[in-house]
C-alpha atoms as a PDB file:
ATOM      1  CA  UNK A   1    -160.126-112.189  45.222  1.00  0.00           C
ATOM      2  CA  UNK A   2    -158.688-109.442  43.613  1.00  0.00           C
ATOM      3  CA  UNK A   3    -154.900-109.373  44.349  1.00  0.00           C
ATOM      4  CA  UNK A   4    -153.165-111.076  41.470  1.00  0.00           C
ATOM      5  CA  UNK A   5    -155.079-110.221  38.586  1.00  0.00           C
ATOM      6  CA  UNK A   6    -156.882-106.276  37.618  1.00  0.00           C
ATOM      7  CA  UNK A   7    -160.610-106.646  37.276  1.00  0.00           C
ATOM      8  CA  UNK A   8    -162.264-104.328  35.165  1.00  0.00           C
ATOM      9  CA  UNK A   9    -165.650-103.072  37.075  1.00  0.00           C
ATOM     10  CA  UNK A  10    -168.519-101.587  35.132  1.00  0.00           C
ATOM     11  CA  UNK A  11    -169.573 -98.093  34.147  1.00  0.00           C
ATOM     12  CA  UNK A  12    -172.375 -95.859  35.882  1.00  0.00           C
ATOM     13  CA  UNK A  13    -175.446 -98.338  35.421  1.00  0.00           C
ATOM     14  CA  UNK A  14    -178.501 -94.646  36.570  1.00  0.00           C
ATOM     15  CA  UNK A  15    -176.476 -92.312  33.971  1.00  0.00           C
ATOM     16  CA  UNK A  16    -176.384 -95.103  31.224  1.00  0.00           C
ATOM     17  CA  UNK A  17    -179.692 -95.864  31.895  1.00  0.00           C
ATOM     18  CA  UNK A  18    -180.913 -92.025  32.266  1.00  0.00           C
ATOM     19  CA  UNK A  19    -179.957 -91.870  28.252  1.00  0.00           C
ATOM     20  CA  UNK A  20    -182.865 -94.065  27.182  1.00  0.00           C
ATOM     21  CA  UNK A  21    -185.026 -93.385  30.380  1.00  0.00           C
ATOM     22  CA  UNK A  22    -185.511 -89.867  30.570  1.00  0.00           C
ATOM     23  CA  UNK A  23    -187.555 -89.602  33.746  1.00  0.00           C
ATOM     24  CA  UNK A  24    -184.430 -91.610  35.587  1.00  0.00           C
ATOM     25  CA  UNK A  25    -182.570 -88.562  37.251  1.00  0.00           C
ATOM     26  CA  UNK A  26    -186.207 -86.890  38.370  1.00  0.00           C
ATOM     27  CA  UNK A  27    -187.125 -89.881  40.162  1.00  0.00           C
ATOM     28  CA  UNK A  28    -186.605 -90.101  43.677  1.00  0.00           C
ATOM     29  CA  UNK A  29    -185.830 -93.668  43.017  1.00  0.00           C
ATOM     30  CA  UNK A  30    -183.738 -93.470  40.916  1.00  0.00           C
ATOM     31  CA  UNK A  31    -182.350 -95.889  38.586  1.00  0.00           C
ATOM     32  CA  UNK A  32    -183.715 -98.347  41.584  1.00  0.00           C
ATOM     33  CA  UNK A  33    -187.462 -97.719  40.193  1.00  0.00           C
ATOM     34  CA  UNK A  34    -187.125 -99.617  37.461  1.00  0.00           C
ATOM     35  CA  UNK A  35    -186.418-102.861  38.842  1.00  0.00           C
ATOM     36  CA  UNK A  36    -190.032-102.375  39.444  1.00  0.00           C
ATOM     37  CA  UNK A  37    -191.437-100.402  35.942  1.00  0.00           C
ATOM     38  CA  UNK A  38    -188.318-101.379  33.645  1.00  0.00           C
ATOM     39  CA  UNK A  39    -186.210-104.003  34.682  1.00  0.00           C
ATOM     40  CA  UNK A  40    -185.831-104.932  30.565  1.00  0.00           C
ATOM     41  CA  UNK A  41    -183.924-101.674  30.567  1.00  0.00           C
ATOM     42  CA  UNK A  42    -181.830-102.863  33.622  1.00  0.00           C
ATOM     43  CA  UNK A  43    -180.768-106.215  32.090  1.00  0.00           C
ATOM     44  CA  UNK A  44    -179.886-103.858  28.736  1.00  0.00           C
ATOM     45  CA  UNK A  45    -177.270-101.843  30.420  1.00  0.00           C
ATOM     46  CA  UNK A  46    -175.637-104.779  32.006  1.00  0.00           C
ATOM     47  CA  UNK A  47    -175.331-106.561  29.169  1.00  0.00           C
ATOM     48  CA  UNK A  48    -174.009-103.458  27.310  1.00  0.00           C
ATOM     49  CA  UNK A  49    -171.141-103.947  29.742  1.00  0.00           C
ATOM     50  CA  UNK A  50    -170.479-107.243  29.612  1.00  0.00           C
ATOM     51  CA  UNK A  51    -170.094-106.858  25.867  1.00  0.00           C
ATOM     52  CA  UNK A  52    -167.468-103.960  26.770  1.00  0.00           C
ATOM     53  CA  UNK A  53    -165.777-106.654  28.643  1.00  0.00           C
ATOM     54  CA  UNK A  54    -166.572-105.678  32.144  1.00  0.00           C
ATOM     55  CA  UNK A  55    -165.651-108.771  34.405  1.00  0.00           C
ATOM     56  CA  UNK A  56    -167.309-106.951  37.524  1.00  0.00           C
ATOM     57  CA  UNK A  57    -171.299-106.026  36.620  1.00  0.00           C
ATOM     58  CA  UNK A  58    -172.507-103.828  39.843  1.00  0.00           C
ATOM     59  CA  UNK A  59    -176.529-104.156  40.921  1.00  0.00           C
ATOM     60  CA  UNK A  60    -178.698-101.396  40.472  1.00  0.00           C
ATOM     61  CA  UNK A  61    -179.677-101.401  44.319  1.00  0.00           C
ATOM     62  CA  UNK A  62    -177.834 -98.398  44.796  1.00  0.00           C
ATOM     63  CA  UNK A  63    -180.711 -96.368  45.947  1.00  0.00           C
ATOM     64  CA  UNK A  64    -182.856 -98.949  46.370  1.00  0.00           C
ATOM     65  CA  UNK A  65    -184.662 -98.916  50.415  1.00  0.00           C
ATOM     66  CA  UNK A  66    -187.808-101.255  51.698  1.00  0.00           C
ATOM     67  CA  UNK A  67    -189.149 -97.203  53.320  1.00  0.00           C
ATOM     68  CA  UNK A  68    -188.675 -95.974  49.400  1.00  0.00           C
ATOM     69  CA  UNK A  69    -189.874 -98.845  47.464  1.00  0.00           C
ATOM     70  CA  UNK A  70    -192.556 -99.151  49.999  1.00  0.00           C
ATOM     71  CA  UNK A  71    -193.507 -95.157  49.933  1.00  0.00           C
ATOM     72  CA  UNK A  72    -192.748 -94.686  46.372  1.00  0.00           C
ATOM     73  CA  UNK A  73    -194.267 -98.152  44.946  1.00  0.00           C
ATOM     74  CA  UNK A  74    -196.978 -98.662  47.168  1.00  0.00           C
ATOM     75  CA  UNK A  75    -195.696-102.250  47.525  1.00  0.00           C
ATOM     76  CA  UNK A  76    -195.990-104.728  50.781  1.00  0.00           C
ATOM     77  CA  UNK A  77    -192.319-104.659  52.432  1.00  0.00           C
ATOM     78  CA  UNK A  78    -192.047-108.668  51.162  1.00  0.00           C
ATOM     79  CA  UNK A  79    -192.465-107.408  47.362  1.00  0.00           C
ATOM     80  CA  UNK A  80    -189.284-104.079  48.062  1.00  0.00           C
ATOM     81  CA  UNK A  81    -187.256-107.205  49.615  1.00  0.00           C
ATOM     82  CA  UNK A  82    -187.881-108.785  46.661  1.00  0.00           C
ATOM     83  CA  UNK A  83    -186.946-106.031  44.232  1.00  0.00           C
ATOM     84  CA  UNK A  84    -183.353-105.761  46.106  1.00  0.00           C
ATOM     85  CA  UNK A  85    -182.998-109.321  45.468  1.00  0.00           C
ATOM     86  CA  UNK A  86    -184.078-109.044  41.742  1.00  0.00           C
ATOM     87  CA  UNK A  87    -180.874-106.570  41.095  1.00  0.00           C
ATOM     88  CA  UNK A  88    -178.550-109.470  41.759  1.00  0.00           C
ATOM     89  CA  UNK A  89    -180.303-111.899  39.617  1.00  0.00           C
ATOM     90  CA  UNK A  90    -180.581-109.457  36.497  1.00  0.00           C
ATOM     91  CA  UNK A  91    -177.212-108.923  37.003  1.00  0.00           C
ATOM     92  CA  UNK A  92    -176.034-112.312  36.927  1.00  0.00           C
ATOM     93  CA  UNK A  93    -178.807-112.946  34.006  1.00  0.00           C
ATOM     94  CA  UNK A  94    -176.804-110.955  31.416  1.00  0.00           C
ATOM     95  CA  UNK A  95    -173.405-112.505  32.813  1.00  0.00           C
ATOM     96  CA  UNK A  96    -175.126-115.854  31.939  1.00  0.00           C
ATOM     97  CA  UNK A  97    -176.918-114.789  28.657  1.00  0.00           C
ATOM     98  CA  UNK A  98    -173.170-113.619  27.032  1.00  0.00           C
ATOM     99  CA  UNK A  99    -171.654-117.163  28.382  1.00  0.00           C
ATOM    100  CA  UNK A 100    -169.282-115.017  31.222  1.00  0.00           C
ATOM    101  CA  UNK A 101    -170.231-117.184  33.987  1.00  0.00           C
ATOM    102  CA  UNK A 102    -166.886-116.129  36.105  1.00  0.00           C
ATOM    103  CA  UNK A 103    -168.385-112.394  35.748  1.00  0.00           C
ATOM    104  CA  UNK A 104    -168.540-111.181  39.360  1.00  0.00           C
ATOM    105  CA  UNK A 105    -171.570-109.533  40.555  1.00  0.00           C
ATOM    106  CA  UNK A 106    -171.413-107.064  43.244  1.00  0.00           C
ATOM    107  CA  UNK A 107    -174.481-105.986  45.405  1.00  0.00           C
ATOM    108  CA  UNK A 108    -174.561-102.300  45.765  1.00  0.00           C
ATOM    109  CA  UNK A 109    -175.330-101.002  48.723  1.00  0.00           C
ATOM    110  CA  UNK A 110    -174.718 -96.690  48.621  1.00  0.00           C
ATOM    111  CA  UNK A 111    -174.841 -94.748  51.835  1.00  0.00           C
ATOM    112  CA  UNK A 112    -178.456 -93.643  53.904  1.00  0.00           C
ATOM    113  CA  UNK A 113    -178.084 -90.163  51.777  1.00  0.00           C
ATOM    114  CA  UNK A 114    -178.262 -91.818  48.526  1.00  0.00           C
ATOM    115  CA  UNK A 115    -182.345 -92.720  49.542  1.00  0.00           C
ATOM    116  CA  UNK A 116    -182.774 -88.872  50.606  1.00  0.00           C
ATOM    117  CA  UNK A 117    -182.912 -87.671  47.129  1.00  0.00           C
ATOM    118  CA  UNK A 118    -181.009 -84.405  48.384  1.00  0.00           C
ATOM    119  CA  UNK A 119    -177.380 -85.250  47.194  1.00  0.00           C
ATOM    120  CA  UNK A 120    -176.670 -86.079  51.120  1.00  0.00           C
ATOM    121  CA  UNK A 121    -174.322 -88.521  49.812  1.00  0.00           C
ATOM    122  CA  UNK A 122    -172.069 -86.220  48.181  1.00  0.00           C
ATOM    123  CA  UNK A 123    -171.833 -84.181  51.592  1.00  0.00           C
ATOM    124  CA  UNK A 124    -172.207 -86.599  54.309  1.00  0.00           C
ATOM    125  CA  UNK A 125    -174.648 -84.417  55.863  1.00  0.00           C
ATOM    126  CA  UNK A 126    -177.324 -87.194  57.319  1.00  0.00           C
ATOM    127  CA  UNK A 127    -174.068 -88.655  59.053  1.00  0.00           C
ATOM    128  CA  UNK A 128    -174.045 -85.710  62.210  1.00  0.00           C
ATOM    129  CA  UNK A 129    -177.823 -87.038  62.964  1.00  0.00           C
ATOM    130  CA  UNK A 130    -177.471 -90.334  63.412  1.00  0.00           C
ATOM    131  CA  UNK A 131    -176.205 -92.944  65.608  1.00  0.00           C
ATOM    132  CA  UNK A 132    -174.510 -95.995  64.064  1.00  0.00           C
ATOM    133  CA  UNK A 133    -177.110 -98.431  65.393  1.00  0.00           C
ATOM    134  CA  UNK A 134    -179.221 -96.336  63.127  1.00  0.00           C
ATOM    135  CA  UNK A 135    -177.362 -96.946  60.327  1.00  0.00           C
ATOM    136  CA  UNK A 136    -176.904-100.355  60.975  1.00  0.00           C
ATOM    137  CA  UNK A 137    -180.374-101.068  61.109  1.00  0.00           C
ATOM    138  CA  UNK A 138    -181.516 -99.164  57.936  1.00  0.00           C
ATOM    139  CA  UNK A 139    -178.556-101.036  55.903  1.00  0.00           C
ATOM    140  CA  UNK A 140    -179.382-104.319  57.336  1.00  0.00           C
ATOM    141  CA  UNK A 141    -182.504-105.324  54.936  1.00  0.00           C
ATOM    142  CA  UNK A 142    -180.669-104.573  51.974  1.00  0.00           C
ATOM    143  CA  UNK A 143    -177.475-106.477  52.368  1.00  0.00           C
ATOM    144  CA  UNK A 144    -179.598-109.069  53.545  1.00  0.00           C
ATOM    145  CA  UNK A 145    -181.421-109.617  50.323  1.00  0.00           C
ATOM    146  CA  UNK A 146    -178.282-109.018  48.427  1.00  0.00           C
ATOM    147  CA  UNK A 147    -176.681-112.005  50.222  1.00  0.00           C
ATOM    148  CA  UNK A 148    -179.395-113.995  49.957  1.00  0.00           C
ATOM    149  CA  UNK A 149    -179.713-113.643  46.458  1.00  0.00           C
ATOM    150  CA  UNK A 150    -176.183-114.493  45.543  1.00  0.00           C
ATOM    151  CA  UNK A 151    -173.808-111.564  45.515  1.00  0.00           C
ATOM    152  CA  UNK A 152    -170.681-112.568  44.805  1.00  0.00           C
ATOM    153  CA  UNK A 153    -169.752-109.425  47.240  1.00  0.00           C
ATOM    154  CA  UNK A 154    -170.805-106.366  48.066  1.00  0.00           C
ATOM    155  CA  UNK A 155    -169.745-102.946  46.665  1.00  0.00           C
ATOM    156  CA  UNK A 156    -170.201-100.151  49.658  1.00  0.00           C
ATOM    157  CA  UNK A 157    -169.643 -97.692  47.479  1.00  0.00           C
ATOM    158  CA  UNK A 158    -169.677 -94.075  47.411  1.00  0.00           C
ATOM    159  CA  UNK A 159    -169.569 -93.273  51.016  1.00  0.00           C
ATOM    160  CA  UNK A 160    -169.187 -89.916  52.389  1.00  0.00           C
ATOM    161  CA  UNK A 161    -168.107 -90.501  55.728  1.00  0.00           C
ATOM    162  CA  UNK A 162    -165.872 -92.930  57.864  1.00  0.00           C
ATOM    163  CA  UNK A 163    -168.949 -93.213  60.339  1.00  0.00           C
ATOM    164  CA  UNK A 164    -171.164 -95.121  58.412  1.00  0.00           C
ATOM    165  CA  UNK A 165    -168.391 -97.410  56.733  1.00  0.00           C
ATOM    166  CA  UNK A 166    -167.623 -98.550  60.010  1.00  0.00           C
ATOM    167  CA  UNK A 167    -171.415 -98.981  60.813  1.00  0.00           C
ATOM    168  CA  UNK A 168    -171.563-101.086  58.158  1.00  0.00           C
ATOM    169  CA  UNK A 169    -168.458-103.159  58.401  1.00  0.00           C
ATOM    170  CA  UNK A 170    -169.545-104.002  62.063  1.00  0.00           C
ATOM    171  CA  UNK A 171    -173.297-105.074  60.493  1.00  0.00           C
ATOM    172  CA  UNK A 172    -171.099-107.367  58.208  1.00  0.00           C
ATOM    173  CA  UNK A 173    -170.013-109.176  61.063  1.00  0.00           C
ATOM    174  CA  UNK A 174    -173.594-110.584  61.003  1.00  0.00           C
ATOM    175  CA  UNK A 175    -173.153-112.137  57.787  1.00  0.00           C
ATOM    176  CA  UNK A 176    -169.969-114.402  57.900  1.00  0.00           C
ATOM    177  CA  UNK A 177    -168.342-115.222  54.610  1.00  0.00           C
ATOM    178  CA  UNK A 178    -169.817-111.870  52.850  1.00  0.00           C
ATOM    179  CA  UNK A 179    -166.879-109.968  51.148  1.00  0.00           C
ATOM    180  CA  UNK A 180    -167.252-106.464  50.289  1.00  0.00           C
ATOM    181  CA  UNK A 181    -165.049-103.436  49.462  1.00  0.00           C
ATOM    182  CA  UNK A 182    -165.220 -99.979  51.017  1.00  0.00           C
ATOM    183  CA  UNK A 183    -165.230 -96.942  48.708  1.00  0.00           C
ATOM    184  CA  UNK A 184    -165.223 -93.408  49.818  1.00  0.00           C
ATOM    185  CA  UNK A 185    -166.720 -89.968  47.313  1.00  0.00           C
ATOM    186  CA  UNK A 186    -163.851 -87.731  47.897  1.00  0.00           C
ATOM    187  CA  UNK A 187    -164.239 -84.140  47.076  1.00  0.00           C
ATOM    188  CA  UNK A 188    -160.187 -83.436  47.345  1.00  0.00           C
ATOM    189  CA  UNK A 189    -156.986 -85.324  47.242  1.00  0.00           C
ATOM    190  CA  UNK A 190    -156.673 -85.754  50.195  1.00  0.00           C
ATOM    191  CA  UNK A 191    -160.867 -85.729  52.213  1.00  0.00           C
ATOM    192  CA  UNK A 192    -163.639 -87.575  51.776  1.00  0.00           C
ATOM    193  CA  UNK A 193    -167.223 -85.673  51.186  1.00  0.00           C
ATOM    194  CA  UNK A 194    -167.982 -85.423  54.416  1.00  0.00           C
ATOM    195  CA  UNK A 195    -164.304 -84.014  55.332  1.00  0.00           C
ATOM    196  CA  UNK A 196    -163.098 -87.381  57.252  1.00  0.00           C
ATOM    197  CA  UNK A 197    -159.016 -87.885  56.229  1.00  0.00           C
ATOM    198  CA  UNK A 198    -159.157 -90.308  53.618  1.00  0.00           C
ATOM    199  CA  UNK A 199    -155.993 -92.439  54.489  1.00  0.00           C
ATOM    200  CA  UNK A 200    -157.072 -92.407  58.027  1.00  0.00           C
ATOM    201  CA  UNK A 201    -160.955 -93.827  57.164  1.00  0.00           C
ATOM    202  CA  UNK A 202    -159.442 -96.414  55.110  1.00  0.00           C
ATOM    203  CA  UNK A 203    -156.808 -97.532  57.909  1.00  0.00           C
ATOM    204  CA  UNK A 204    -160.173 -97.536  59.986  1.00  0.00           C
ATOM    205  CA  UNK A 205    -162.023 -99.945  57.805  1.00  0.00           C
ATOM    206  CA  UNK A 206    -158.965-102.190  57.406  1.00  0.00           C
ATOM    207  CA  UNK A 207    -158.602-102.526  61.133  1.00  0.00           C
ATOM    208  CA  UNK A 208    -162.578-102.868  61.987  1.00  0.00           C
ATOM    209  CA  UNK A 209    -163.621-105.777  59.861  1.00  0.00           C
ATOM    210  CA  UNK A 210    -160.237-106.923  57.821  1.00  0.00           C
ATOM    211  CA  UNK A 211    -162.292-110.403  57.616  1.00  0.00           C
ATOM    212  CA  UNK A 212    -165.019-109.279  55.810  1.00  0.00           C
ATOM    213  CA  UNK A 213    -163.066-106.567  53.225  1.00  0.00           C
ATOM    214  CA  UNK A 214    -161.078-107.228  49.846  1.00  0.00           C
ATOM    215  CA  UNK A 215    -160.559-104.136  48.732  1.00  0.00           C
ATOM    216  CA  UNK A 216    -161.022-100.259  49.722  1.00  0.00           C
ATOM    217  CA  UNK A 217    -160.240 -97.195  47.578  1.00  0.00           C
ATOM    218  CA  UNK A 218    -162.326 -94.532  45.918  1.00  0.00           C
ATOM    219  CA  UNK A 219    -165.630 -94.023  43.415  1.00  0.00           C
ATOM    220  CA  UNK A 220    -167.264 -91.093  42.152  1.00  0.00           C
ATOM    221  CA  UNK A 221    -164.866 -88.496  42.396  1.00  0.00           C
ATOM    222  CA  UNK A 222    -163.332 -86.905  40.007  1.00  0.00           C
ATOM    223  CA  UNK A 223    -160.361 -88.914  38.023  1.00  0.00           C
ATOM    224  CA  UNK A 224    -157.790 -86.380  38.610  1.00  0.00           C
ATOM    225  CA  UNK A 225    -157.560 -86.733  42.134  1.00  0.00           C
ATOM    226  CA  UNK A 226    -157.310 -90.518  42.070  1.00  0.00           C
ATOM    227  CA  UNK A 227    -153.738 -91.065  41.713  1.00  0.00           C
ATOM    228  CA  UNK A 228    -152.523 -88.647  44.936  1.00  0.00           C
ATOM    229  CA  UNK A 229    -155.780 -90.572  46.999  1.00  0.00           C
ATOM    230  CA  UNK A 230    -154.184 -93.514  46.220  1.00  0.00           C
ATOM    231  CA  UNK A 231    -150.295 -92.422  46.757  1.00  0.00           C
ATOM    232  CA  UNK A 232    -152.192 -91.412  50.007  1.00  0.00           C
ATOM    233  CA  UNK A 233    -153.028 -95.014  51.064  1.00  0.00           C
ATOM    234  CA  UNK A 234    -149.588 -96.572  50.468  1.00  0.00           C
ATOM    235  CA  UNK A 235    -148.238 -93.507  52.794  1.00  0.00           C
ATOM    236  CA  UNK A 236    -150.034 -94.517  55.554  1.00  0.00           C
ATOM    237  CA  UNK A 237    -148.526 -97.057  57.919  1.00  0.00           C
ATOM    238  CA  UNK A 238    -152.279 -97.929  59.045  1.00  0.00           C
ATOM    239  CA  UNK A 239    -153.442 -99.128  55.465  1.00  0.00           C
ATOM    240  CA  UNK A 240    -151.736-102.513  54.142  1.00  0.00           C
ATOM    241  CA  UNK A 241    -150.163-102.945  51.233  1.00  0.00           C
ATOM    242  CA  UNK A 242    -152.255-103.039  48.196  1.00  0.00           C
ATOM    243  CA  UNK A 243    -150.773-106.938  47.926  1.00  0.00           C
ATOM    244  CA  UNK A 244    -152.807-107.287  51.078  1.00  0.00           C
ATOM    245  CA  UNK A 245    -155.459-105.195  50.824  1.00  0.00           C
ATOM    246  CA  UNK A 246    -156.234-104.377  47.191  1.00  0.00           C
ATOM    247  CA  UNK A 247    -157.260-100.945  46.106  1.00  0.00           C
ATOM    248  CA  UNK A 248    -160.387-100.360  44.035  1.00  0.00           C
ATOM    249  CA  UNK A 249    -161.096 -97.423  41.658  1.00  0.00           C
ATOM    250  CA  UNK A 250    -164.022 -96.166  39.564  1.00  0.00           C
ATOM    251  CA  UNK A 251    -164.238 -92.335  39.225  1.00  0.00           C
ATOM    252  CA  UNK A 252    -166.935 -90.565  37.798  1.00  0.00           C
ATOM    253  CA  UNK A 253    -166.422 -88.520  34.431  1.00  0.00           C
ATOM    254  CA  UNK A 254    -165.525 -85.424  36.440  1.00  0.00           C
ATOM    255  CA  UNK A 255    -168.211 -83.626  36.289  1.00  0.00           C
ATOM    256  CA  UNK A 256    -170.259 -82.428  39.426  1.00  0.00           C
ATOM    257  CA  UNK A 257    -173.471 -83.598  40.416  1.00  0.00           C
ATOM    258  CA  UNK A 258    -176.023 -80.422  42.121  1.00  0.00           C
ATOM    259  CA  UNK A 259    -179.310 -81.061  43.259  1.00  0.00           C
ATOM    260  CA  UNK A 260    -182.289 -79.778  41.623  1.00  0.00           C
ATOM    261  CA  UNK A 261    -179.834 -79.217  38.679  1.00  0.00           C
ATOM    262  CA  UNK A 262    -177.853 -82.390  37.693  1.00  0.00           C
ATOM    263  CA  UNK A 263    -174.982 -83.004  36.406  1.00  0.00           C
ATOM    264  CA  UNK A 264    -173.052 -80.090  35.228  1.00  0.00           C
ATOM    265  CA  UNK A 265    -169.673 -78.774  33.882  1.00  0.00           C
ATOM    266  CA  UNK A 266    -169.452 -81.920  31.436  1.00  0.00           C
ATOM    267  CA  UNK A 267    -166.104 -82.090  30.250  1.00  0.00           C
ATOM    268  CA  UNK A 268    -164.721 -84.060  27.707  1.00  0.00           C
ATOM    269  CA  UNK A 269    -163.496 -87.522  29.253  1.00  0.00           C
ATOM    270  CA  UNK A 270    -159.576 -87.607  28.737  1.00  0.00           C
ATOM    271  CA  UNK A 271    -157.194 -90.497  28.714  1.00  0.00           C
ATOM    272  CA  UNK A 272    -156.972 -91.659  32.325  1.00  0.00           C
ATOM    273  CA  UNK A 273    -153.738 -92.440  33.623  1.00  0.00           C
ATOM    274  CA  UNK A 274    -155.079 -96.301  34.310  1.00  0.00           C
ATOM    275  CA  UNK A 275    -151.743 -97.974  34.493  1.00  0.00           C
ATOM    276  CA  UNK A 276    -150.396 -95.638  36.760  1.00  0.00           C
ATOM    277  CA  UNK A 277    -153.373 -96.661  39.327  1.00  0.00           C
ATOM    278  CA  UNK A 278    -152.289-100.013  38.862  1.00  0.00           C
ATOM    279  CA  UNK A 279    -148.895 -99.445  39.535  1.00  0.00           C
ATOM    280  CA  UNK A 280    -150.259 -97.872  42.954  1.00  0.00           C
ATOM    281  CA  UNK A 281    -152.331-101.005  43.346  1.00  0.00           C
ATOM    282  CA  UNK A 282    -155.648-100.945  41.878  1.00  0.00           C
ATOM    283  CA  UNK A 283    -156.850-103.682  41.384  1.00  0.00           C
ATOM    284  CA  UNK A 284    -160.592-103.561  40.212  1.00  0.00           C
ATOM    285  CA  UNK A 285    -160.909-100.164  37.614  1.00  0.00           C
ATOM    286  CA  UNK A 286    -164.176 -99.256  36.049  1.00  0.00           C
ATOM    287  CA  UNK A 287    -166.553 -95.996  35.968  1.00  0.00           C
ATOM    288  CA  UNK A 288    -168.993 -94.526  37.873  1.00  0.00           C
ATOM    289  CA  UNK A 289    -171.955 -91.822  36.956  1.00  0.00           C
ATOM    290  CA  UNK A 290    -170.970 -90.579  33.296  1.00  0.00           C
ATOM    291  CA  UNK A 291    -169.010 -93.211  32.106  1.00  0.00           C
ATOM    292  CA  UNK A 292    -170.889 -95.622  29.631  1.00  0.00           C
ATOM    293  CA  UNK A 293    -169.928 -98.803  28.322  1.00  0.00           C
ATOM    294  CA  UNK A 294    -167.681 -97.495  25.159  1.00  0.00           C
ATOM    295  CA  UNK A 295    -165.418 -96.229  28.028  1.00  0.00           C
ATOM    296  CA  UNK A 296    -165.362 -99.249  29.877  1.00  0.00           C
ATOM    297  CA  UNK A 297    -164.393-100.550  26.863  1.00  0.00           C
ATOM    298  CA  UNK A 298    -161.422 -98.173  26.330  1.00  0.00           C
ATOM    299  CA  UNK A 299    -160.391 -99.180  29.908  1.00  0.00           C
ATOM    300  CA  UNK A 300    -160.606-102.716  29.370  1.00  0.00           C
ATOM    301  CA  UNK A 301    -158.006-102.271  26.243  1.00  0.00           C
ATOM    302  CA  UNK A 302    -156.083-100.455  28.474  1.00  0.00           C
ATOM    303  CA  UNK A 303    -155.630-103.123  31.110  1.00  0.00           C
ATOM    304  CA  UNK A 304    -154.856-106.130  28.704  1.00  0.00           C
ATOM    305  CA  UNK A 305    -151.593-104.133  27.912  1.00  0.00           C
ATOM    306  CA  UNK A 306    -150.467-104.498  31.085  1.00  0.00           C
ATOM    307  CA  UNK A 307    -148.429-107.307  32.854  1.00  0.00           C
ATOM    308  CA  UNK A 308    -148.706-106.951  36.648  1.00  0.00           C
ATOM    309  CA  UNK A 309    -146.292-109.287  37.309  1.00  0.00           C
ATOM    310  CA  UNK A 310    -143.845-106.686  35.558  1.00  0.00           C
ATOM    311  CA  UNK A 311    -144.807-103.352  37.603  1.00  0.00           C
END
């Protein structure tokens, strides 16, 4: 899918949104609620980044959970199924709407922590309590209605721990044909969040479910720490080549999210070193939480310049 050609992913669809819906980063829904109060404001920010030129739009099912739509909505569990399944289509709405009909759209499906509105995601810390049938089961529902509703793959993104990647590429087994890639939070250059080795989770992954993946790498960690995570991966005899196994990139603007406070320490977002993570093997490069669609569209001029047949 991904290993002769660079796809350009989008930007951080909850921060984007968060700058015309204030009450966004309060909600314990997240960006997710408004697939149920806003989706207009949804189909807005993706089509802000398809007119940046993203060729990969990601759903905004991120923290989106039947128990949370459910307990935050007051809706029946049929009505959160169909919420999850309405991120896909407004996704694929604005692909169709700008005339990109080859636009990839990849279901999002972040880690259990993401739904415990505690920044558990960025530590890994619901990981120690719970068994992998448990997260198989509360993951299930969700990539269900993602699959259903025509994800072109799914983007397991932002995971803090090994544990519950492998949890979930063993679930994928269930759904034969589904693609996905695997994307770790790393809070060093060489650890995931939760403290797992990074080159060792990934080698993991690729040897659990190499069917089901097309890609593995990193999101929402800071940018300076991609290029040694991925110089990591081509180290390790365990991980393929990325001519096998592609890698995927979309750091966050390097600032540091704190809960009950936000985002904080916003720097200035420099010139990332994008052909360099190419030349390591990225293969789909985009943004995560702080980067909008005029950086996206920086990135995409980026990649145009470059010939990968010539690296």
């Amino acid at each position: 899918m991904f290993s002769n050609q660079v796809k350009v992913c989008d930007g951080g669809l909850g921060s984007t949104l968060a700058l015309d819906v204030e009450s966004v980063n309060s909600d314990p829904l997240w960006s997710a609620r408004l697939l149920h109060s806003n989706p207009a404001a949804i189909l807005k920010v993706h089509r802000d980044f398809v007119a940046a030129g993203s060729d990969i739009l990601v759903s905004a099912s991120y923290q989106a959970s039947v128990k949370g739509f459910v307990e935050q909505l007051e809706v029946t569990v049929e009505e959160a199924l169909g919420l999850i399944q309405k991120s896909v289509l407004l996704a694929r709405t604005a692909a169709q709407d700008a005339g990109k009909n080859d636009t990839l759209v990849a279901g999002s499906v972040g880690p259990y922590g993401a739904c415990q509105n505690d920044g558990s995601e960025y530590t890994g810390a619901h990981v120690s309590t719970m068994m992998e049938e448990q997260l198989m089961n509360w993951h299930r529902p969700r990539i269900q209605q993602l699959v259903q509703a025509g994800a072109s793959l799914l983007a397991v993104e932002t995971l803090p721990a090994v544990k519950e990647a492998l949890a979930v590429l063993r679930l994928l087994k269930e759904f034969p044909g589904t693609k996905a890639w695997i994307s770790f939070s790393c809070k060093d250059s060489s650890h995931t969040n939760a403290g797992d080795d990074f080159p060792n989770a990934i080698a993991q992954c690729c040897t659990a479910n190499p069917e089901s993946l097309v890609g593995v790498g990193v999101n929402c960690s800071c940018p300076g720490i991609v290029s040694s995570l991925l110089e990591s991966l081509n180290k390790h005899s365990g991980v393929p080549p990325p001519t096998v196994m592609p890698r995927v990139v979309y750091p966050n603007s390097g600032e540091i999210w704190v809960a009950g406070q936000g985002w904080t320490a916003a720097p200035t977002l420099q010139q990332w070193p994008v052909k360099q993570w190419i030349q390591l093997g990225a293969r789909v490069v985009g943004g995560c939480c702080r980067v909008g669609p005029d950086d996206i569209r920086g990135i995409v001029e980026t990649v145009d310049k470059i010939d990968i047949t010539t690296l």
